[in-house]
Protein backbone atom coordinates (compact mmCIF):
# COMPACT_ATOMS: atom_id res chain seq x y z
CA UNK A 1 186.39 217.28 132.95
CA UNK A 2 188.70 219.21 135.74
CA UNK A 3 191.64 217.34 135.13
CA UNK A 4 193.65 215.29 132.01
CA UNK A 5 196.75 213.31 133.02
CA UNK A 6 198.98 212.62 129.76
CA UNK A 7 202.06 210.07 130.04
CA UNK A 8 205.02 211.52 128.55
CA UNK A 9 207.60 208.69 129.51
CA UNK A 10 210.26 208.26 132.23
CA UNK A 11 208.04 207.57 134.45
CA UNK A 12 206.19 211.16 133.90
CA UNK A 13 203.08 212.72 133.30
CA UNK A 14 201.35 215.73 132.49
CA UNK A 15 198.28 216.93 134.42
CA UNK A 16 196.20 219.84 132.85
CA UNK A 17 193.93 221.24 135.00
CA UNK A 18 190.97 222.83 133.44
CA UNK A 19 190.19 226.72 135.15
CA UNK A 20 189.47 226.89 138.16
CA UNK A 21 187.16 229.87 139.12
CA UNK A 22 186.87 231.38 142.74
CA UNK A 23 184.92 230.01 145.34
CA UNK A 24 184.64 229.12 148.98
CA UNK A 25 182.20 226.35 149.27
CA UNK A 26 179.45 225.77 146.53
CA UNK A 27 179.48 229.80 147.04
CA UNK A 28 181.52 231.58 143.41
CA UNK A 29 183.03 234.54 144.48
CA UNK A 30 182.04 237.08 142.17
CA UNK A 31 183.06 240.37 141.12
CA UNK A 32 185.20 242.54 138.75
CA UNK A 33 188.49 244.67 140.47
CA UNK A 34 189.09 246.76 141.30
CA UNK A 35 185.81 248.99 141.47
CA UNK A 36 183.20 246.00 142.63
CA UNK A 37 186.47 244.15 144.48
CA UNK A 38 189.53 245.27 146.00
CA UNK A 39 192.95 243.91 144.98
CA UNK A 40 193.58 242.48 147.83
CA UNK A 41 190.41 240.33 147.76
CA UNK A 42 191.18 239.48 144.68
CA UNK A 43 194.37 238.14 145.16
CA UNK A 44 193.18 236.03 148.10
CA UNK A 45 190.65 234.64 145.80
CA UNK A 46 193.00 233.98 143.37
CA UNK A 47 194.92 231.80 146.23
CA UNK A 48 191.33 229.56 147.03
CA UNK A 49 191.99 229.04 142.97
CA UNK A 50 195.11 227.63 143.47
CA UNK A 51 194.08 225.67 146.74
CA UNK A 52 191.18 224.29 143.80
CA UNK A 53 194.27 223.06 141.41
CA UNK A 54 196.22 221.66 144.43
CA UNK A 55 192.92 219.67 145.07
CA UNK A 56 192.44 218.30 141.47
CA UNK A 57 196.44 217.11 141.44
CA UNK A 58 195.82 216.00 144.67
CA UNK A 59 192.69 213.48 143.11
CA UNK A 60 194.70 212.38 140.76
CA UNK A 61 198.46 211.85 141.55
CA UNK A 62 198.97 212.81 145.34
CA UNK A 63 200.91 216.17 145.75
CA UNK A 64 204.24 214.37 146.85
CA UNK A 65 204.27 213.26 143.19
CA UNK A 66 204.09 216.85 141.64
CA UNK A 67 207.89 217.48 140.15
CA UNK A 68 207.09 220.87 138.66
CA UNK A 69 204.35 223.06 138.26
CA UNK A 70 204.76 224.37 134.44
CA UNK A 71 202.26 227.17 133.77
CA UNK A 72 199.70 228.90 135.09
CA UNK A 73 197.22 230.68 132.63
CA UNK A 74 195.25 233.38 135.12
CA UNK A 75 192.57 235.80 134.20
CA UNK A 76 190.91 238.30 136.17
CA UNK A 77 187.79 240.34 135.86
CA UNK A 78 188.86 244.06 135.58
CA UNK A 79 187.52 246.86 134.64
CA UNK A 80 188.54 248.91 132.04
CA UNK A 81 192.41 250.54 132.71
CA UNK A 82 192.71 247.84 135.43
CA UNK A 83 196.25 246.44 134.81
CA UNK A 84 197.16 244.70 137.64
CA UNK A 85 196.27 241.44 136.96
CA UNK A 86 200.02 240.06 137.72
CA UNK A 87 199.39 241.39 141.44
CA UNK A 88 196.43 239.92 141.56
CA UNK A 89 197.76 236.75 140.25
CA UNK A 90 201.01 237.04 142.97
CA UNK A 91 198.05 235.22 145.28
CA UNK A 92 197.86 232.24 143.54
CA UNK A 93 201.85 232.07 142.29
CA UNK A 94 202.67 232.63 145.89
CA UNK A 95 200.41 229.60 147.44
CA UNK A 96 201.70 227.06 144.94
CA UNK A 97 205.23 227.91 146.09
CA UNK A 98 204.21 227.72 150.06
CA UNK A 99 203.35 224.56 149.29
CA UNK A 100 205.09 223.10 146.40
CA UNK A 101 208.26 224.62 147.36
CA UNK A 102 210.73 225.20 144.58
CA UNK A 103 208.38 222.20 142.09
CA UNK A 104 205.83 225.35 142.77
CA UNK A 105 207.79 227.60 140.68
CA UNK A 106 206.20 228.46 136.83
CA UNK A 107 205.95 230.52 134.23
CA UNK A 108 202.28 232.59 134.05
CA UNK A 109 200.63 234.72 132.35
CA UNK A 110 197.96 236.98 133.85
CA UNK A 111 195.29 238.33 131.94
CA UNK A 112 192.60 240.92 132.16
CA UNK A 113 189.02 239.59 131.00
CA UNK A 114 185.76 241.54 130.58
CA UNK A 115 183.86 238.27 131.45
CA UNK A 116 184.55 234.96 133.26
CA UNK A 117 182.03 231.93 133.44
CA UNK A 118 179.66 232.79 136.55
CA UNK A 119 181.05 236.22 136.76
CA UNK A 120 183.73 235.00 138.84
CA UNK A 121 186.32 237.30 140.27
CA UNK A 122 189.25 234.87 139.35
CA UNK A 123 190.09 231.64 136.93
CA UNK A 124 193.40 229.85 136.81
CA UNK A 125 194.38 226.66 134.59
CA UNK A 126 197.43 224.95 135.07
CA UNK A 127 199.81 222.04 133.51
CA UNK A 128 202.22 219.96 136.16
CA UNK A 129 204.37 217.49 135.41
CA UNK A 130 203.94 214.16 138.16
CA UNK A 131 205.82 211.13 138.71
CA UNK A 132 203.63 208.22 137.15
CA UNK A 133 202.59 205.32 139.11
């Protein structure tokens, strides 16, 4: 299951999208930074996550429904000493504000991981808040 919408009244809901890794295509982008990928590769794979969420809350409430964007959970896969994961994670904070405008804004955390499914570079999860139908 990508996605879980959740009434929570007035006319709201929740949608929790599950991690999204990066990809372009049916092609995962793989790769751990910085030593096997750069950090500015992985932040522009960590936007193509963020263009996958915007697609899921697309599917399932239209984007001019989307009030706030509430968290995003991102994890990258670093090397040891890496610790610029919030950089890395700028990508995908920045895109959802392009687009969202100020309902883009969130908290996050960023996380370094020794080990994402598919040995992607990037994963993000997030939880918005949507007018219901």
């Amino acid at each position: 299951m990508q996605t879980r919408l959740t009434s929570i009244g007035d006319g709201r809901s929740l949608i929790h999208v599950a991690g999204q890794i990066s990809r372009e295509g049916d092609k995962v982008l793989t790769g751990r930074c910085p030593d096997q990928v750069s950090v500015d590769e992985a932040t522009r794979r960590a936007r193509l996550c963020a263009l996958s969420v915007l697609s899921q809350i697309d599917a399932v409430a239209g984007l001019d429904s989307v009030l706030e964007i509430i968290q995003v959970i991102g994890f990258v896969l670093s090397a040891e000493g890496f610790g610029e994961q919030p950089k890395v994670m700028n990508g995908a904070s920045d895109l959802l504000v392009e687009v969202l405008g100020a309902a883009g804004k969130h908290t996050r955390a960023a996380l370094g991981t020794n080990a994402l499914p598919f040995s992607a570079t990037v994963e993000i999860a997030t939880v918005a808040v949507v007018r219901s139908s």
